[in-house]
C-alpha atoms as a PDB file:
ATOM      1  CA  UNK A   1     -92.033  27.701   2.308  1.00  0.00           C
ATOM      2  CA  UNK A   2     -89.994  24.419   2.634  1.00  0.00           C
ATOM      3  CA  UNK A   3     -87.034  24.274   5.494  1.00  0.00           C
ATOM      4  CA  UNK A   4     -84.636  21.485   6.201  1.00  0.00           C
ATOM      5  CA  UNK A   5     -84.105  20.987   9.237  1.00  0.00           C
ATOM      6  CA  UNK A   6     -80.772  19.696   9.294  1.00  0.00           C
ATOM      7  CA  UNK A   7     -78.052  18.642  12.035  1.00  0.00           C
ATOM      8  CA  UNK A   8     -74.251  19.892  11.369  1.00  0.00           C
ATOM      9  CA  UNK A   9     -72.777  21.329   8.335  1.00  0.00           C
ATOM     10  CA  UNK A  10     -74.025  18.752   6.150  1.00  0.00           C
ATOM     11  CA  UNK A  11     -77.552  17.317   5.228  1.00  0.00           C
ATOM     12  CA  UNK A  12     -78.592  14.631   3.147  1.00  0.00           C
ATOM     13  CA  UNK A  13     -82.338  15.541   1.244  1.00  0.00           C
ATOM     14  CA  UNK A  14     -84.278  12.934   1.970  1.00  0.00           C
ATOM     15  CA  UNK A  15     -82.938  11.876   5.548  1.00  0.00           C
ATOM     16  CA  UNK A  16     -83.459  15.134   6.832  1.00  0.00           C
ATOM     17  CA  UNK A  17     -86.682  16.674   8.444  1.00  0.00           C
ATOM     18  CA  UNK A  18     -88.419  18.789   6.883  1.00  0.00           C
ATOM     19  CA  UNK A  19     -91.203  21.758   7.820  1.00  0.00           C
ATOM     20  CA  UNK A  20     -93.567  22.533   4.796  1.00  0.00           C
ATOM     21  CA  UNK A  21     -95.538  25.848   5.519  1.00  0.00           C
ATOM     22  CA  UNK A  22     -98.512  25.479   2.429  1.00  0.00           C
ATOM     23  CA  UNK A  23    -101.413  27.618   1.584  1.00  0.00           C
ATOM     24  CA  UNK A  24    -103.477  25.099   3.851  1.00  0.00           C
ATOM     25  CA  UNK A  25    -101.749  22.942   5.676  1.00  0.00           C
ATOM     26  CA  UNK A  26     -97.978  22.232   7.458  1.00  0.00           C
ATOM     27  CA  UNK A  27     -96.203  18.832   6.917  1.00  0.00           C
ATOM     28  CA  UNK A  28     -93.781  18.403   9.089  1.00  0.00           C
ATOM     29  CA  UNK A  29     -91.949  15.078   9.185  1.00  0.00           C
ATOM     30  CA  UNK A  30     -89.188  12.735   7.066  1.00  0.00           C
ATOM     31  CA  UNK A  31     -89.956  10.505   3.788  1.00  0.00           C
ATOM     32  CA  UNK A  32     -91.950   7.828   5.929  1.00  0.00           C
ATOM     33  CA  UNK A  33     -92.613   9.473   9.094  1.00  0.00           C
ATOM     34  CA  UNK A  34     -94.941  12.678   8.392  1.00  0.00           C
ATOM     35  CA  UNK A  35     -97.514  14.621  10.738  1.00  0.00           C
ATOM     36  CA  UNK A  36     -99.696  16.952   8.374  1.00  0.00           C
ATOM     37  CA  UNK A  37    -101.106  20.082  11.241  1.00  0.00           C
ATOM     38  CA  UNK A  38    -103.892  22.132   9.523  1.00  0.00           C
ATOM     39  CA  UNK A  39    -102.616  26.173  10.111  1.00  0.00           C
ATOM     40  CA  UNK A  40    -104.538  26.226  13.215  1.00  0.00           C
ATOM     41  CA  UNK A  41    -102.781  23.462  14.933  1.00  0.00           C
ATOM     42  CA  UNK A  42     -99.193  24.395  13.957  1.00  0.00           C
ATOM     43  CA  UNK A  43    -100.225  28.128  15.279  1.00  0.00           C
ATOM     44  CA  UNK A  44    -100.593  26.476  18.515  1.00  0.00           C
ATOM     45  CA  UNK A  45     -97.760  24.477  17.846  1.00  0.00           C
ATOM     46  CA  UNK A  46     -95.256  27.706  17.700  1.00  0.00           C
ATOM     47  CA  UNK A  47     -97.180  29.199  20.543  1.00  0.00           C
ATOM     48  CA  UNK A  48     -96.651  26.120  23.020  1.00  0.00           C
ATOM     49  CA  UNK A  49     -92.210  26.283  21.913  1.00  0.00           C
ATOM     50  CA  UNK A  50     -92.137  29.835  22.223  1.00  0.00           C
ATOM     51  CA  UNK A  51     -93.689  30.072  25.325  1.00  0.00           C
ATOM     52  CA  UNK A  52     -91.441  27.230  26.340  1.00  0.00           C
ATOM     53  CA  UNK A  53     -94.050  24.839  27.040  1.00  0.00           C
ATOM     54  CA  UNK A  54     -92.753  21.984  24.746  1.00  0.00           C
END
């Protein structure tokens, strides 16, 4: 699963950030600026914004 993560009621593709949920990993990040979380990590992740730690 890929999601935008866009700002307004526009977006431009490759400006925007994007959250890619794969098999294996999650890339989360623009075209230069990327942070690849293995599954464990990006559990946490979710845990620490729901929770309303971050």
């Amino acid at each position: 699963m890929k999601v935008s993560l866009c700002i307004g009621d526009f977006c431009i593709p490759n400006k925007c950030p994007v959250v890619d949920v794969q098999e294996d990993k999650v890339i989360i990040g623009e075209k230069d600026n990327i942070c690849t979380l293995t599954k464990e990590q990006f559990e946490v992740l979710k845990q620490k914004v729901k929770s309303g730690e971050l």
